[in-house]
N, C-alpha and C. Protein backbone atom coordinates (compact mmCIF):
# COMPACT_ATOMS: atom_id res chain seq x y z
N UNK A 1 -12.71 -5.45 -2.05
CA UNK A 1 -12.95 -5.02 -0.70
C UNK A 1 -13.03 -3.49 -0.68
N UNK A 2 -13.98 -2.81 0.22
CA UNK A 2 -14.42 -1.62 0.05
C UNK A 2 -12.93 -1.09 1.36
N UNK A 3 -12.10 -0.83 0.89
CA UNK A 3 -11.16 0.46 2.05
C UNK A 3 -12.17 1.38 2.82
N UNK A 4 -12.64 1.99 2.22
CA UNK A 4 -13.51 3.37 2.49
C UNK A 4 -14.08 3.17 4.03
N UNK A 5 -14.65 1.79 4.25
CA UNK A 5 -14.59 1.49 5.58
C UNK A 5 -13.88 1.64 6.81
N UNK A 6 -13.01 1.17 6.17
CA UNK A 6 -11.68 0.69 7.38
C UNK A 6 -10.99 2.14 8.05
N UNK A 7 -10.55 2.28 9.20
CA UNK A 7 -10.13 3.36 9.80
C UNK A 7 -8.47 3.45 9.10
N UNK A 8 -8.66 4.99 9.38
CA UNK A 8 -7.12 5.69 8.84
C UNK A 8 -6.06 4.94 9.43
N UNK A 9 -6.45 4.60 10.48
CA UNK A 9 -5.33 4.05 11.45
C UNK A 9 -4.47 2.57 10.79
N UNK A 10 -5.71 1.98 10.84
CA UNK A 10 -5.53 0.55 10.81
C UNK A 10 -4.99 0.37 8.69
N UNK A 11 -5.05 1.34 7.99
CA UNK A 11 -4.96 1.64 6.89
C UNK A 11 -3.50 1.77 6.84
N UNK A 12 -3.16 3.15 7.58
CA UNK A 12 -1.55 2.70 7.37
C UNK A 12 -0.88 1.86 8.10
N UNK A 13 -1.32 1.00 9.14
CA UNK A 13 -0.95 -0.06 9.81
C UNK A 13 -0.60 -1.06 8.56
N UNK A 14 -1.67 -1.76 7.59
CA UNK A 14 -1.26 -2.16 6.71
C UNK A 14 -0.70 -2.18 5.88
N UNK A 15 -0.58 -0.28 5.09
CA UNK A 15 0.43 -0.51 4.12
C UNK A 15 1.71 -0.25 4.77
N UNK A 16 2.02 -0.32 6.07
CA UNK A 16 3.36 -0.18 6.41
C UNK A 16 3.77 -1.72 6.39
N UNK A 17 3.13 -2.68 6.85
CA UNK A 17 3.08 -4.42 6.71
C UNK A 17 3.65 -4.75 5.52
N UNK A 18 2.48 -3.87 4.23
CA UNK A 18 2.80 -4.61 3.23
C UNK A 18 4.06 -3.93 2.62
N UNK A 19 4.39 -2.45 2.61
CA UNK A 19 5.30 -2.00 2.53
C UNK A 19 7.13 -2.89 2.92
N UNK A 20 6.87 -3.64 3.71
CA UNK A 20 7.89 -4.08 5.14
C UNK A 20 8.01 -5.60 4.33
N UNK A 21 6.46 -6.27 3.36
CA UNK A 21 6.88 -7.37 3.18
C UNK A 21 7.59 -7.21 1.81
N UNK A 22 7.07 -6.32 1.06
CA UNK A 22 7.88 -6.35 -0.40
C UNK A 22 9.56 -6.17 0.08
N UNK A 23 9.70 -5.14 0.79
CA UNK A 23 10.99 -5.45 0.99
C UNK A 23 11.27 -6.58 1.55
N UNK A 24 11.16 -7.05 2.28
CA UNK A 24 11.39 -8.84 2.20
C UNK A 24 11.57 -9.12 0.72
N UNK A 25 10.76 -9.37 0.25
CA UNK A 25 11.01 -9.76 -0.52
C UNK A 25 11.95 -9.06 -1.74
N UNK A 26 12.21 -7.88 -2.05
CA UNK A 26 13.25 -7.66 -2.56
C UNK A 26 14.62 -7.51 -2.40
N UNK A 27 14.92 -8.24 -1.16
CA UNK A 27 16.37 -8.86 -0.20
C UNK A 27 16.35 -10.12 -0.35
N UNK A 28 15.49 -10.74 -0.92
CA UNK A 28 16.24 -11.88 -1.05
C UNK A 28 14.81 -13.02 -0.36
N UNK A 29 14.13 -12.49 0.60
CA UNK A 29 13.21 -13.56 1.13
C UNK A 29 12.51 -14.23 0.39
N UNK A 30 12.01 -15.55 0.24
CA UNK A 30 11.41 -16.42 -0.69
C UNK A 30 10.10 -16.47 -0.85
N UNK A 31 9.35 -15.56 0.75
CA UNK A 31 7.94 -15.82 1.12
C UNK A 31 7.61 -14.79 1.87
N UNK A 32 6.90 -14.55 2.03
CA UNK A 32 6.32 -13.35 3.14
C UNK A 32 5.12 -13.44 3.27
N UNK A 33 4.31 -13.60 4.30
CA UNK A 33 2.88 -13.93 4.47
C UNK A 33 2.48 -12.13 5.24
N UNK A 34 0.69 -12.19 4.84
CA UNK A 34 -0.12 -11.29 5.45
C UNK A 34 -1.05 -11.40 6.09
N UNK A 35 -1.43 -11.01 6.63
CA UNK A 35 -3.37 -11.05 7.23
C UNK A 35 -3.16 -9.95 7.53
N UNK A 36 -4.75 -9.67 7.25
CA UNK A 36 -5.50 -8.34 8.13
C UNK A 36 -7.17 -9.21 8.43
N UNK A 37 -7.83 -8.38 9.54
CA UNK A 37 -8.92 -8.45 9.66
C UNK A 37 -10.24 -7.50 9.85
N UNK A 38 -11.27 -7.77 9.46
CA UNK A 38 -12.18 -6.70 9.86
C UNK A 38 -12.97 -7.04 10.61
N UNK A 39 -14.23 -6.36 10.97
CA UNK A 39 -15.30 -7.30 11.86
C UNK A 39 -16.05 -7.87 10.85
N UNK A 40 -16.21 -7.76 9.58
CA UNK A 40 -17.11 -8.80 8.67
C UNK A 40 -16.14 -10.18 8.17
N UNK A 41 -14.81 -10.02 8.18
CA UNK A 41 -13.99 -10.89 6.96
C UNK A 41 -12.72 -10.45 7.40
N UNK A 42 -12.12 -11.56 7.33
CA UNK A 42 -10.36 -11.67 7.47
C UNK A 42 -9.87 -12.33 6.34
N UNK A 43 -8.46 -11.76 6.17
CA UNK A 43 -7.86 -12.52 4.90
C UNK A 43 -6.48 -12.79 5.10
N UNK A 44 -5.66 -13.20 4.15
CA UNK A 44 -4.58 -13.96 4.27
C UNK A 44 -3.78 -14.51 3.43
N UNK A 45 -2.68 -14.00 3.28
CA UNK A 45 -1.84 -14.51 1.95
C UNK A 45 -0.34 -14.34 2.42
N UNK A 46 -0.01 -15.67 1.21
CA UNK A 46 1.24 -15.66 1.21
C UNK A 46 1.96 -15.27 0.00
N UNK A 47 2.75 -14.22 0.11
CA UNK A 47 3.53 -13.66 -1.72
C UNK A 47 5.22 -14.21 -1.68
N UNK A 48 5.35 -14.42 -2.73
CA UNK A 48 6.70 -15.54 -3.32
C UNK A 48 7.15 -14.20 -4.37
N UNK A 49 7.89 -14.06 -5.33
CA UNK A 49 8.53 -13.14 -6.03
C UNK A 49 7.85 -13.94 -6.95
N UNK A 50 7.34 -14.64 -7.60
CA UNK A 50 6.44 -14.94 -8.50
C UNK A 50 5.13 -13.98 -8.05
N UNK A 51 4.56 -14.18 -7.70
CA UNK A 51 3.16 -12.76 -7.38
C UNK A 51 3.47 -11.76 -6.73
N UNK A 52 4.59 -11.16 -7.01
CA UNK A 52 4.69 -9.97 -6.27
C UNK A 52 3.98 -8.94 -7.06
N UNK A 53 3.68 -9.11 -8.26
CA UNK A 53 2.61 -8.30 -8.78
C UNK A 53 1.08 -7.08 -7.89
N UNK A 54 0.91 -9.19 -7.35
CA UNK A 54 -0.56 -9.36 -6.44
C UNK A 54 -0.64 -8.58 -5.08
N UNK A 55 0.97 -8.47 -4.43
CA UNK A 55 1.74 -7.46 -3.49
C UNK A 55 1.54 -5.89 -4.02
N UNK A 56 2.40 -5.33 -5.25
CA UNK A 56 2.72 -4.44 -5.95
C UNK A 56 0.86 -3.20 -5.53
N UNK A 57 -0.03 -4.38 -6.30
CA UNK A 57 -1.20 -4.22 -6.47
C UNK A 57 -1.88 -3.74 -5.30
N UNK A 58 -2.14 -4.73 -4.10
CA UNK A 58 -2.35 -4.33 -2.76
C UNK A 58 -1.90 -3.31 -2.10
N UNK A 59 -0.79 -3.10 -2.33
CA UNK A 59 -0.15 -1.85 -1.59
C UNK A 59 -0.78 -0.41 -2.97
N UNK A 60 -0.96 -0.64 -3.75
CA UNK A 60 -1.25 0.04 -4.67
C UNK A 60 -2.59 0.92 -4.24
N UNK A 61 -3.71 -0.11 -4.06
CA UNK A 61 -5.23 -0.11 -3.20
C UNK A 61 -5.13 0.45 -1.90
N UNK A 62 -4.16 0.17 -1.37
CA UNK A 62 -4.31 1.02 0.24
C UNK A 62 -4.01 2.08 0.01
N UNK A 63 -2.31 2.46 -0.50
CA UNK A 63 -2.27 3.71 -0.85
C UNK A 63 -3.51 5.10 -1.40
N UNK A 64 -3.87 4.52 -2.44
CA UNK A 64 -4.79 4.87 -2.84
C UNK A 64 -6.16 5.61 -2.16
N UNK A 65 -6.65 4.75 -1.07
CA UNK A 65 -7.53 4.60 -0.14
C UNK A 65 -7.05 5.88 0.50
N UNK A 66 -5.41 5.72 1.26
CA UNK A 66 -5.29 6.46 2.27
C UNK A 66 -4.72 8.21 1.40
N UNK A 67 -4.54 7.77 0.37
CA UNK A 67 -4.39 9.44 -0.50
C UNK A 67 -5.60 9.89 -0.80
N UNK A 68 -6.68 9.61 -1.25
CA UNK A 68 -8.28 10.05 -1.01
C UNK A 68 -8.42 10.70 0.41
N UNK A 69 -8.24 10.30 1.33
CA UNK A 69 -8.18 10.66 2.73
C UNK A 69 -7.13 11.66 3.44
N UNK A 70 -5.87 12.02 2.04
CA UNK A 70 -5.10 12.88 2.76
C UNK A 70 -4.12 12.74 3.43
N UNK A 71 -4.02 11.22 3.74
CA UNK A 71 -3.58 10.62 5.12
C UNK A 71 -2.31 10.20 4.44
N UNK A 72 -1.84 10.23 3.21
CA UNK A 72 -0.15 9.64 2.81
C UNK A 72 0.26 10.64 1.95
N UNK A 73 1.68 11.01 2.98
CA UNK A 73 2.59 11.74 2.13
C UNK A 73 3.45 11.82 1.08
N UNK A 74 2.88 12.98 0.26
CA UNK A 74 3.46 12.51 -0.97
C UNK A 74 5.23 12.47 -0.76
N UNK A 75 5.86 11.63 -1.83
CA UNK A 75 7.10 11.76 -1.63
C UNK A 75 7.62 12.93 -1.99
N UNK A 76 7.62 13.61 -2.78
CA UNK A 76 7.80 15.15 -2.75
C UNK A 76 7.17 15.98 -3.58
N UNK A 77 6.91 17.57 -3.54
CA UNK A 77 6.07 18.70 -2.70
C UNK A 77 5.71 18.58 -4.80
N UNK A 78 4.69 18.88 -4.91
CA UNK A 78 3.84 19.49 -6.55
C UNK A 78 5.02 20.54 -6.97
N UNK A 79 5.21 20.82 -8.06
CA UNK A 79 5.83 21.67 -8.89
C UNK A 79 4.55 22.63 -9.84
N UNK A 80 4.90 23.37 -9.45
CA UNK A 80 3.62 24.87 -10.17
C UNK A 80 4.36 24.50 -11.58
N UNK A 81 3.61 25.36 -12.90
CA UNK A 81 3.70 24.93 -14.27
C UNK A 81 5.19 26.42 -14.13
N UNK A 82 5.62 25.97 -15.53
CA UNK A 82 6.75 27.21 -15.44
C UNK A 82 6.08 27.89 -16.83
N UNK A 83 5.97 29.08 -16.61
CA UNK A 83 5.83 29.82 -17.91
C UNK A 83 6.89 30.51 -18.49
N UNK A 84 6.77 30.30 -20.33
CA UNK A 84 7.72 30.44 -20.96
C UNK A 84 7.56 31.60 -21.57
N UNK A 85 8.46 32.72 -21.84
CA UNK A 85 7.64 33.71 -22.90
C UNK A 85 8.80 34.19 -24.27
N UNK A 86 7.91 34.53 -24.62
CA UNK A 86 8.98 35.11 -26.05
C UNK A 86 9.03 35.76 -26.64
């Protein structure tokens, strides 16, 4: 699925979802279901701690999407190189 489409908005709408279900699932929940939709195609899944991979991955792709765009903060700030001399 092409991201590049989809609005900034509705971008972190989702990875906050999918964000919200891994933790589910790393407390203990057995299942956690998703959907999103677009105007061409809707989709839909359910992740178990057996495919949380397939989770891992998805949130991986949005991120992604929305760091091209600027739009997700990094968790913390670049470090400049240190120069050594001697």
């Amino acid at each position: 699925m092409d991201l590049g489409v989809i609005d900034t908005a509705t971008l972190k709408a989702w990875h906050a979802e999918a964000l919200a279900a891994l933790q589910a699932l790393s407390i203990g929940r057995r299942e956690v279901s998703l959907s999103y939709s677009t105007p061409g195609s809707s989709r839909a899944g359910a992740f178990t701690p057996a495919n949380r991979a397939e989770l891992m991955q998805w949130i991986g792709q949005i991120a992604d999407a929305l760091a091209a765009r600027g739009a997700l903060a990094q968790a913390r700030p670049r470090r400049r190189a240190i120069g050594i001399r001697f």
